[in-house]
Every structure is written in structure tokens, then in C-alpha cells.
N, C-alpha and C. Protein backbone atom coordinates (compact mmCIF):
# COMPACT_ATOMS: atom_id res chain seq x y z
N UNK A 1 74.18 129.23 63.95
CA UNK A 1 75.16 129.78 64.86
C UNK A 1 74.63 129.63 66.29
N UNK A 2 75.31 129.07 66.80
CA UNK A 2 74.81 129.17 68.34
C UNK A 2 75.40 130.16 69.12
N UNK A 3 74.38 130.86 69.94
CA UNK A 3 74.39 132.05 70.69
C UNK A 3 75.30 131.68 71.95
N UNK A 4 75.95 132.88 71.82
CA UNK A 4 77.19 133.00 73.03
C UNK A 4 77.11 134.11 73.76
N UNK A 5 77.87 134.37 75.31
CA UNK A 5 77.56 135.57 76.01
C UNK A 5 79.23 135.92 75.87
N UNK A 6 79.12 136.91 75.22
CA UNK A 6 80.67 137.91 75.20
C UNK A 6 81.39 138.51 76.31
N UNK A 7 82.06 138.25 77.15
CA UNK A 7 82.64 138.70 78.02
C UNK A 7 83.79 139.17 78.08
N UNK A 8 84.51 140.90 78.28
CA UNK A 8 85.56 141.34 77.71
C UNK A 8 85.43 142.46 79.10
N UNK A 9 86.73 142.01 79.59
CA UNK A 9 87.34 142.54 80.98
C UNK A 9 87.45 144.39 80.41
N UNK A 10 89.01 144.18 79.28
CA UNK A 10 88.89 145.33 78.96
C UNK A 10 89.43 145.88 77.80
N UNK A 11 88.30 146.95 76.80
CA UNK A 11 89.25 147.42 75.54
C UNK A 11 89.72 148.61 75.45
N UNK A 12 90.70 149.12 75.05
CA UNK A 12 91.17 150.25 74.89
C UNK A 12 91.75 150.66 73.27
N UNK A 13 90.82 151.48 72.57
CA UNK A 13 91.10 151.82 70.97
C UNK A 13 91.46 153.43 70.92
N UNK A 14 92.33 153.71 70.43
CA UNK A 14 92.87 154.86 70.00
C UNK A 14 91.61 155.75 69.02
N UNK A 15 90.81 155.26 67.84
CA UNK A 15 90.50 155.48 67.03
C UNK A 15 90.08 154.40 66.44
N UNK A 16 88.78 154.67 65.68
CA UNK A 16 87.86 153.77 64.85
C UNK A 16 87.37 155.34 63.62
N UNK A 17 88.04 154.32 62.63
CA UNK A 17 87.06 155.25 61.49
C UNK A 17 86.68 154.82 60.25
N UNK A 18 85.80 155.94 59.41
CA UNK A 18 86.07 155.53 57.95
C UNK A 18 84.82 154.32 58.06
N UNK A 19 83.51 153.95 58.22
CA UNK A 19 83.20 152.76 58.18
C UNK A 19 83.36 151.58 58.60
N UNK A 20 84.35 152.04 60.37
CA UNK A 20 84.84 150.48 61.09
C UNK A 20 84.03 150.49 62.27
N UNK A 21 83.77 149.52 62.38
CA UNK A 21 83.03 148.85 63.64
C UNK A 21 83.85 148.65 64.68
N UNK A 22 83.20 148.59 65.91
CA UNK A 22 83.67 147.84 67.46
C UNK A 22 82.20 146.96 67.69
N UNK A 23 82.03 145.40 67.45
CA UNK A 23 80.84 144.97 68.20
C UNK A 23 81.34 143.53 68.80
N UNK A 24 80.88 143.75 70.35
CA UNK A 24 80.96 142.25 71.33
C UNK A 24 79.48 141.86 71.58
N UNK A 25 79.88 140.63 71.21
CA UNK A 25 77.96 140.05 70.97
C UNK A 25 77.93 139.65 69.41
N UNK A 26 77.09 138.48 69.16
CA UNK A 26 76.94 137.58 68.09
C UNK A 26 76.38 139.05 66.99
N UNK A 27 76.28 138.63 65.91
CA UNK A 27 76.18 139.26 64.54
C UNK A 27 75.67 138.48 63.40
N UNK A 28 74.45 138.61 63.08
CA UNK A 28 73.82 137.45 61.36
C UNK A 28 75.01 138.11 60.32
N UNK A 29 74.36 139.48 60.25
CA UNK A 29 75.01 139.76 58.69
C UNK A 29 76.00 141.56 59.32
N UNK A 30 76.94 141.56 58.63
CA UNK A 30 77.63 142.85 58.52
C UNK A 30 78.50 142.68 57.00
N UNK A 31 78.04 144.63 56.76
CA UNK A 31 78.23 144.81 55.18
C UNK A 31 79.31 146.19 55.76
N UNK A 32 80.61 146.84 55.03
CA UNK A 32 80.68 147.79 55.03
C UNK A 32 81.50 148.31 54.06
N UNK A 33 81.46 149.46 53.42
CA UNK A 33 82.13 149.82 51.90
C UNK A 33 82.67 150.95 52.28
N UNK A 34 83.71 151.31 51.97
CA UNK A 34 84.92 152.57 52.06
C UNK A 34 85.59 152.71 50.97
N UNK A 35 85.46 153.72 50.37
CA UNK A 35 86.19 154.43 49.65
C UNK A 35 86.61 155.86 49.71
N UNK A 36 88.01 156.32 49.29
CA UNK A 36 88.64 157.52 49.56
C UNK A 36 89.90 157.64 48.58
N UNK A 37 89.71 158.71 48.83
CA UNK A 37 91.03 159.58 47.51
C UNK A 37 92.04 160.33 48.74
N UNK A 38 92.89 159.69 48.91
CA UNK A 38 94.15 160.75 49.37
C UNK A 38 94.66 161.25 49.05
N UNK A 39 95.04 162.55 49.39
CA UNK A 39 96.08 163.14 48.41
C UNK A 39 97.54 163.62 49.04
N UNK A 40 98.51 164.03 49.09
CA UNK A 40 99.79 164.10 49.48
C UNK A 40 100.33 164.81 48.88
N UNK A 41 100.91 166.22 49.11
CA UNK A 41 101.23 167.40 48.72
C UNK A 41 102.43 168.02 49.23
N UNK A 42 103.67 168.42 48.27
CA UNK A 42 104.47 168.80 49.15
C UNK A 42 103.93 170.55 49.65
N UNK A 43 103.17 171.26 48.67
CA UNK A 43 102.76 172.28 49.13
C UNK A 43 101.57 172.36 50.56
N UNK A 44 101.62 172.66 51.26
CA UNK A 44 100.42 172.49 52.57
C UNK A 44 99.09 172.99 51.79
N UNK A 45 99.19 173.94 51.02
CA UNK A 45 97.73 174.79 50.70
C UNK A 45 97.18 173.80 49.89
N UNK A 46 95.44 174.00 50.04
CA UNK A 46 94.95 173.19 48.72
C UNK A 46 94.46 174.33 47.61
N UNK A 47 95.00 173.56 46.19
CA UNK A 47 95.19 174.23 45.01
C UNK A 47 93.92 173.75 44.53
N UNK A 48 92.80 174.46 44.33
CA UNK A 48 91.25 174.56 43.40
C UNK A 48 91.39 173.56 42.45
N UNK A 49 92.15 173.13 41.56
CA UNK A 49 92.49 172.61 40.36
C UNK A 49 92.47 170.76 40.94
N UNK A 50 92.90 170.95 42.78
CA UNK A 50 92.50 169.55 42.91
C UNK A 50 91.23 168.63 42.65
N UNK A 51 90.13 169.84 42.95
CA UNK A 51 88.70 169.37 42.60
C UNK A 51 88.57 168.23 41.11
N UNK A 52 89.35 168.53 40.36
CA UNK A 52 89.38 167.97 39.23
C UNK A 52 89.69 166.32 39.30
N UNK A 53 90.11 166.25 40.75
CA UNK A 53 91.15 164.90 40.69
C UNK A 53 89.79 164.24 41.71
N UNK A 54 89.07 165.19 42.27
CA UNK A 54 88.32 163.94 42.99
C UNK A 54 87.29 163.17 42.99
N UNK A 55 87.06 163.40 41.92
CA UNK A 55 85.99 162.63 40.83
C UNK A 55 86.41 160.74 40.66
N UNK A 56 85.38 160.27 41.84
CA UNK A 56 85.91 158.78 42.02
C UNK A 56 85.79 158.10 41.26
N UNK A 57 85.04 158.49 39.81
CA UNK A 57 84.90 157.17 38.38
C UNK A 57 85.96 157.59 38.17
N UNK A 58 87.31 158.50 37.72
CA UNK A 58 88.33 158.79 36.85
C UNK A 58 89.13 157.54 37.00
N UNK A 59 89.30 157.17 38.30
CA UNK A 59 90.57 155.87 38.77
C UNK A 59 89.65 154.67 38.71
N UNK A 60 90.27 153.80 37.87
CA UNK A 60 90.34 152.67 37.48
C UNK A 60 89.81 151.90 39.23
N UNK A 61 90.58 152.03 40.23
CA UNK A 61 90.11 151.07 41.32
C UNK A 61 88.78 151.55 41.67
N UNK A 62 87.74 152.39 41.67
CA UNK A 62 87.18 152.89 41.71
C UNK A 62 85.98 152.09 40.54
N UNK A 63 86.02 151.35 39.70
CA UNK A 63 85.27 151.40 39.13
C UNK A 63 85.62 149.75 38.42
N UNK A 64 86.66 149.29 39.04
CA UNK A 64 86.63 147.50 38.44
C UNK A 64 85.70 146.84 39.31
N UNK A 65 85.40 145.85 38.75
CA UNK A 65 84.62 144.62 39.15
C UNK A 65 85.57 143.78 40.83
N UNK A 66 84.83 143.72 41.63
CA UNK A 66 85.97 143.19 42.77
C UNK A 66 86.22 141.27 41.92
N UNK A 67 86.86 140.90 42.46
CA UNK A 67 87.08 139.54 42.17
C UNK A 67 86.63 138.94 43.02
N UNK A 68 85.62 137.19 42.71
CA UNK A 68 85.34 136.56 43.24
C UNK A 68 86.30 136.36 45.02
N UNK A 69 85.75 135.89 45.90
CA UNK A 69 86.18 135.41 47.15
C UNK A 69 86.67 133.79 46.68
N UNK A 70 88.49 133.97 46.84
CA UNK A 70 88.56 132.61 46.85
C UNK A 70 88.61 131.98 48.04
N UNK A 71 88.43 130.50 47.69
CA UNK A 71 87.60 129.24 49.08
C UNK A 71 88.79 129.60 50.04
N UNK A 72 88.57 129.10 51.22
CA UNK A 72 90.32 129.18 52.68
C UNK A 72 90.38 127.65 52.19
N UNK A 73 91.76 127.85 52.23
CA UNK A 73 92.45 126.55 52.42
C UNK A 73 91.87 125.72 53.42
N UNK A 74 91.86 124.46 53.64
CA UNK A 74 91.24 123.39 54.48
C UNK A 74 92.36 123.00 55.47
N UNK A 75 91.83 123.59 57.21
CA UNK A 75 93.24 123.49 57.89
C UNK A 75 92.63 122.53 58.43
N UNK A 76 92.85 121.46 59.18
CA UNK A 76 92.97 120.26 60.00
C UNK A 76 93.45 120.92 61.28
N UNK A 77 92.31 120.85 62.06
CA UNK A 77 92.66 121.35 63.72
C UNK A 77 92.15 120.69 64.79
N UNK A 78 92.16 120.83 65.75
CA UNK A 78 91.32 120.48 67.26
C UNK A 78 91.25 121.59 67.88
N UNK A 79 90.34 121.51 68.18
CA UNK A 79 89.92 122.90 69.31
C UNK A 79 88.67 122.55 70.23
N UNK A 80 88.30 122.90 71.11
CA UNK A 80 87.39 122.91 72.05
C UNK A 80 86.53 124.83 71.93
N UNK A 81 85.45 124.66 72.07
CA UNK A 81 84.77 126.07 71.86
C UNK A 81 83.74 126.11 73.14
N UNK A 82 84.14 127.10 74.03
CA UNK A 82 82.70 127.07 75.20
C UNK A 82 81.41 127.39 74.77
N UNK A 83 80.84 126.08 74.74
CA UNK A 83 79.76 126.83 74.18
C UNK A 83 78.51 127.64 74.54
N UNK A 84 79.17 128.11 75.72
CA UNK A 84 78.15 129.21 76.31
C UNK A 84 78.88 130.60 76.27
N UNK A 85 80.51 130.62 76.51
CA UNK A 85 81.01 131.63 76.73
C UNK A 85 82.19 132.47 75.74
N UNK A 86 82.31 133.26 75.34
CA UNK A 86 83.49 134.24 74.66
C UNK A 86 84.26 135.03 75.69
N UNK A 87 85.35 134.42 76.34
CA UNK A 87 86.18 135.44 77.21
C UNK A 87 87.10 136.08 76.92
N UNK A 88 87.29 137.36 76.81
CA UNK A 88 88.60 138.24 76.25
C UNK A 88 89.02 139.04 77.62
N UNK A 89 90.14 138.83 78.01
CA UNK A 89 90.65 139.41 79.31
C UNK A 89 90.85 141.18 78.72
N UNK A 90 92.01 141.70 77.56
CA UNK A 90 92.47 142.50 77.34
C UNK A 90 92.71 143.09 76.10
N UNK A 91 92.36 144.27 75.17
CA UNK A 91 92.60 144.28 73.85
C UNK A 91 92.94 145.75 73.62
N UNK A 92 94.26 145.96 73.21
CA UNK A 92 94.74 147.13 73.40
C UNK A 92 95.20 147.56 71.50
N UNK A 93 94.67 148.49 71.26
CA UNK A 93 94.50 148.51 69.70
C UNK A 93 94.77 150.11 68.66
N UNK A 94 96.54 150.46 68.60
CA UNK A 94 96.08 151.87 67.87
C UNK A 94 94.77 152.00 67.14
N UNK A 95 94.51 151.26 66.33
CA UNK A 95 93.60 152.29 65.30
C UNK A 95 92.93 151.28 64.06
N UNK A 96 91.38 151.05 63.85
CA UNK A 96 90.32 150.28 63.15
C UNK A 96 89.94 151.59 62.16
N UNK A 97 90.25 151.09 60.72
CA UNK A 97 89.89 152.07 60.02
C UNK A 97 89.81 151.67 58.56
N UNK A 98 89.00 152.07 58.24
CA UNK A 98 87.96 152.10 56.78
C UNK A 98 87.94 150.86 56.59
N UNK A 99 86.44 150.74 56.54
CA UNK A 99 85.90 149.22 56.75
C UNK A 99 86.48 147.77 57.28
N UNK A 100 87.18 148.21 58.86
CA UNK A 100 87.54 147.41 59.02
C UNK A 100 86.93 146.79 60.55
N UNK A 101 87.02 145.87 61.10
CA UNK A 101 85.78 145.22 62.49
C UNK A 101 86.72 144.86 63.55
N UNK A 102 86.26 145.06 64.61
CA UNK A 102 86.81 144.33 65.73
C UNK A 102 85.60 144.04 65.94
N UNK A 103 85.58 142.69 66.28
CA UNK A 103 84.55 141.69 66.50
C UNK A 103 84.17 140.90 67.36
N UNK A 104 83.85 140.37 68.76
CA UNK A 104 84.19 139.67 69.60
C UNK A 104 82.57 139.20 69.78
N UNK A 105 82.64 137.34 69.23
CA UNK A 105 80.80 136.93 68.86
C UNK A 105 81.05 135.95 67.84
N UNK A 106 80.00 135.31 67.40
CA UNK A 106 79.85 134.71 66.48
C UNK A 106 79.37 136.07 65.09
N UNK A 107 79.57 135.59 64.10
CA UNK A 107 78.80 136.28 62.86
C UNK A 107 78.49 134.93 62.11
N UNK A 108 77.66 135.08 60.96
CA UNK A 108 77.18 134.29 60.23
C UNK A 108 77.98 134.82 58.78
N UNK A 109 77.96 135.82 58.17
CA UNK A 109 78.16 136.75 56.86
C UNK A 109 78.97 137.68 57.24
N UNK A 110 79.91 138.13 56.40
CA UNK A 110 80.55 139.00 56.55
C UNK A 110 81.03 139.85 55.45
N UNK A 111 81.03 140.83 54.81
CA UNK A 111 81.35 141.57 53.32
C UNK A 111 81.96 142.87 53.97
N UNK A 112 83.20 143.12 54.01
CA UNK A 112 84.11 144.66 53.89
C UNK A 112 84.94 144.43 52.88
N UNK A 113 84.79 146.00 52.33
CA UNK A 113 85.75 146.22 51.13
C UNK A 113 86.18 147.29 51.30
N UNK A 114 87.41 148.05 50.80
CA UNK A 114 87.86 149.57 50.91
C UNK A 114 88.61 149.62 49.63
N UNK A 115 88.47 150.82 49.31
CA UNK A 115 89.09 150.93 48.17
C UNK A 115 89.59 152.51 48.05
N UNK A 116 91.40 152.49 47.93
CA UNK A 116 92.04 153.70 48.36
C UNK A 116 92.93 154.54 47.20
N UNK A 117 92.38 155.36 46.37
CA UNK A 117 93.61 155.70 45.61
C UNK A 117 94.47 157.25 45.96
N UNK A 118 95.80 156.16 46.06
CA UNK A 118 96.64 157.30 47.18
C UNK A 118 97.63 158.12 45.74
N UNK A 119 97.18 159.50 45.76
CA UNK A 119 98.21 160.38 45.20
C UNK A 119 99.11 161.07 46.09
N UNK A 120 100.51 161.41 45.31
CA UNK A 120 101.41 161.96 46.10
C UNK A 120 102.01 163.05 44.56
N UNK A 121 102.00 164.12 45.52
CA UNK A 121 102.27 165.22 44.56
C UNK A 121 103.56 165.87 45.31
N UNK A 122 104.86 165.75 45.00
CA UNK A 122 105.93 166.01 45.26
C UNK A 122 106.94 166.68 44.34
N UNK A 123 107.84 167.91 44.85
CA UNK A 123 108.65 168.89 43.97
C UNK A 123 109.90 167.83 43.60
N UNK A 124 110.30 167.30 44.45
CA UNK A 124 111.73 166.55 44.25
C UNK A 124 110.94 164.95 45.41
N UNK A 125 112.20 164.58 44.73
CA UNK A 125 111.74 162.81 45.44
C UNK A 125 112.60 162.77 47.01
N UNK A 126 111.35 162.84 47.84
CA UNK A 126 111.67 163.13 49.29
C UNK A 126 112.37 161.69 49.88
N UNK A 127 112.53 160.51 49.01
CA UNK A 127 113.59 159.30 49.47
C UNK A 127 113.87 158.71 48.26
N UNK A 128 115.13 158.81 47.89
CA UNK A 128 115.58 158.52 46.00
C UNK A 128 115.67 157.34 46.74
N UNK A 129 116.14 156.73 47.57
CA UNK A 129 116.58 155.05 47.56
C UNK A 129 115.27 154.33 48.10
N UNK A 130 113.87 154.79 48.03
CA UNK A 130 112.74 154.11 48.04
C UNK A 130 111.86 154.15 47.36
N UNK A 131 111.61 155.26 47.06
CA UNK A 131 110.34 155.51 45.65
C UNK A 131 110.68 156.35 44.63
N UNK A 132 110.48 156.05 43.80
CA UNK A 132 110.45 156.70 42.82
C UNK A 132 109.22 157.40 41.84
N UNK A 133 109.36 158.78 41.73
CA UNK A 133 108.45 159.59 41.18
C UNK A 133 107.96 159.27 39.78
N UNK A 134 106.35 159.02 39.53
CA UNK A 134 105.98 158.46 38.49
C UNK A 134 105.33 159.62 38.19
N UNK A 135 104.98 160.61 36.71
CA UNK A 135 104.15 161.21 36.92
C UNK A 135 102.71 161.15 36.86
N UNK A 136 101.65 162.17 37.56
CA UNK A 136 100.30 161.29 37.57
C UNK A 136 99.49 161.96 36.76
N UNK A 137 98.68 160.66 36.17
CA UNK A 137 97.48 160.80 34.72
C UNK A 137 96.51 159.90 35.20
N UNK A 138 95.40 160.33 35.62
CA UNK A 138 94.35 159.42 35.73
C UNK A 138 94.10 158.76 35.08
N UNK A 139 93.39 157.74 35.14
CA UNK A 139 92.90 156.62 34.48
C UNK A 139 92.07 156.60 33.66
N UNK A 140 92.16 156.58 31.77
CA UNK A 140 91.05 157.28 31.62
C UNK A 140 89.46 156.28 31.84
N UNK A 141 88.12 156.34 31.49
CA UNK A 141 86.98 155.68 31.79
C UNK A 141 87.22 154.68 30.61
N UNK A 142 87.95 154.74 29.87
CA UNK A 142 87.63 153.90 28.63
C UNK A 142 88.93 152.51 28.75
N UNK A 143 89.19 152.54 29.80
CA UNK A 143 90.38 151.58 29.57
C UNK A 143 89.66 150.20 29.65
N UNK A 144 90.98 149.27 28.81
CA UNK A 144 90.25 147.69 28.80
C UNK A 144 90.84 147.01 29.77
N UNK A 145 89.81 145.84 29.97
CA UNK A 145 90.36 145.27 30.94
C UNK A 145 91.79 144.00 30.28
N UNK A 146 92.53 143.44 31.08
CA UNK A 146 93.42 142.66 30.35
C UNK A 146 92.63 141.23 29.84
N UNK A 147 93.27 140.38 28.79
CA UNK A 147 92.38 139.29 28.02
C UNK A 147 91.98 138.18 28.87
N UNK A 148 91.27 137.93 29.14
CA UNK A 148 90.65 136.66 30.08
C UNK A 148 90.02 137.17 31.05
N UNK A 149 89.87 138.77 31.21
CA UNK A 149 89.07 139.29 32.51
C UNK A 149 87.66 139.70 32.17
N UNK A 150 87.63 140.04 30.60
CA UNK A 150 86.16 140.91 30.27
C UNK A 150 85.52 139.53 30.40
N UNK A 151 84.14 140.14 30.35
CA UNK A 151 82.74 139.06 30.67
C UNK A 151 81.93 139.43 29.31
């Protein structure tokens, strides 16, 4: 990687969270892992009995194998690269969150993953013509994977 000087007039971010970065200036390696359980309640109070649900082996995403990185497609381009300079005039950005980068540099490596399992606990279905209410059963630890995935 050849070293570059980052130059950035000006950024303005609402919020960075959860395992996200802001870095201007080159980078070898960046790793970052996020995981979280949401939950969504039509009652406001939290009910004791949730404790039960936040046990992150119960859900299945929580505990599969990620899948290989497949190759990028091969684009055919031209470009010119300064190779002394990175100029960013302006970067105006609600919100970087759970493992996610704003980056301005070279990197060499790069690995983010997040992994989110969103519950919604609702009395009646707050939009019948968009979702529909499934009821919820965790996942149990013993499930198989489908045929051609086990190792």
C-alpha cells in the first residue's frame, strides 16, 4: 500500500456507535464484531421474564457459521489516483453504527460483521397492510443446518 496524506476540509456525524469507527489516514488491518438483541414492546415497562430471551446462543444467527467472502466481480475501469494525496472537501453523515467505518486512507484488510436479532412484541398488528404478526419461539440449540451446508 502506498502511503497517502488524508486531507478532509470538513466532517460532520450525528452519531457513531455499537463498534463503528471514524479513521482519516492509511490503516494495515481493521477487525470489528457487533452483536445485539433488540427488543420492541408494545408495553414501555421491562417485564423480568425478558431476561430469558437474552441469552445470545438461543437464536440461531447468533451461533451459524458466517459464509465464505465471495470474490467482487471484475470491473474494467480507468482512473488516475494522487499518489501523494486523499482530498475530501465535505462529509455530512446521520449516523455509523454497529460495526460499521467511515474511512478516508488506504487499508490493506478489512473484517466487520454485525449480527442483529430484532424481536417485536406487539398486542395487535400496529400495520395489517405491512407486517404481519408471527408468534415468537426461539431457536432451539439443536437445530440442523439445511443439506449441503453441514461440514
Amino acid at each position: 500500500m502506498i502511503p497517502r496524506t488524508s486531507e478532509v476540509n470538513h466532517i460532520h456525524i450525528r452519531s457513531v456507535l455499537f463498534s463503528s469507527i471514524v479513521n482519516v489516514g492509511d490503516t494495515d488491518e481493521h477487525t470489528a464484531f457487533s452483536r445485539a438483541i433488540a427488543i420492541q414492546k408494545y408495553e414501555p415497562e421491562f417485564n423480568p421474564t425478558l431476561n430469558n430471551l437474552l441469552d445470545f446462543p438461543r437464536y440461531q444467527i447468533f451461533t451459524m457459521v458466517r459464509p465464505p467472502a465471495i470474490p467482487p466481480k471484475e470491473v474494467v475501469m480507468e482512473s488516475y489516483h494522487d499518489p501523494a494525496f486523499i482530498k475530501v472537501n465535505s462529509i455530512d453523515i446521520f449516523g455509523i453504527s454497529t460495526a460499521a467505518m467511515l474511512h478516508i486512507g488506504g487499508i490493506q484488510n478489512i473484517d466487520l460483521e454485525s449480527r442483529v436479532k430484532h424481536v417485536r412484541d406487539y398486542r395487535t398488528n400496529p400495520d395489517p397492510k405491512n407486517l404481519s404478526i408471527v408468534p415468537f419461539e426461539p431457536v432451539s440449540r439443536n437445530h440442523r443446518e439445511p443439506k449441503g451446508r453441514e461440514e
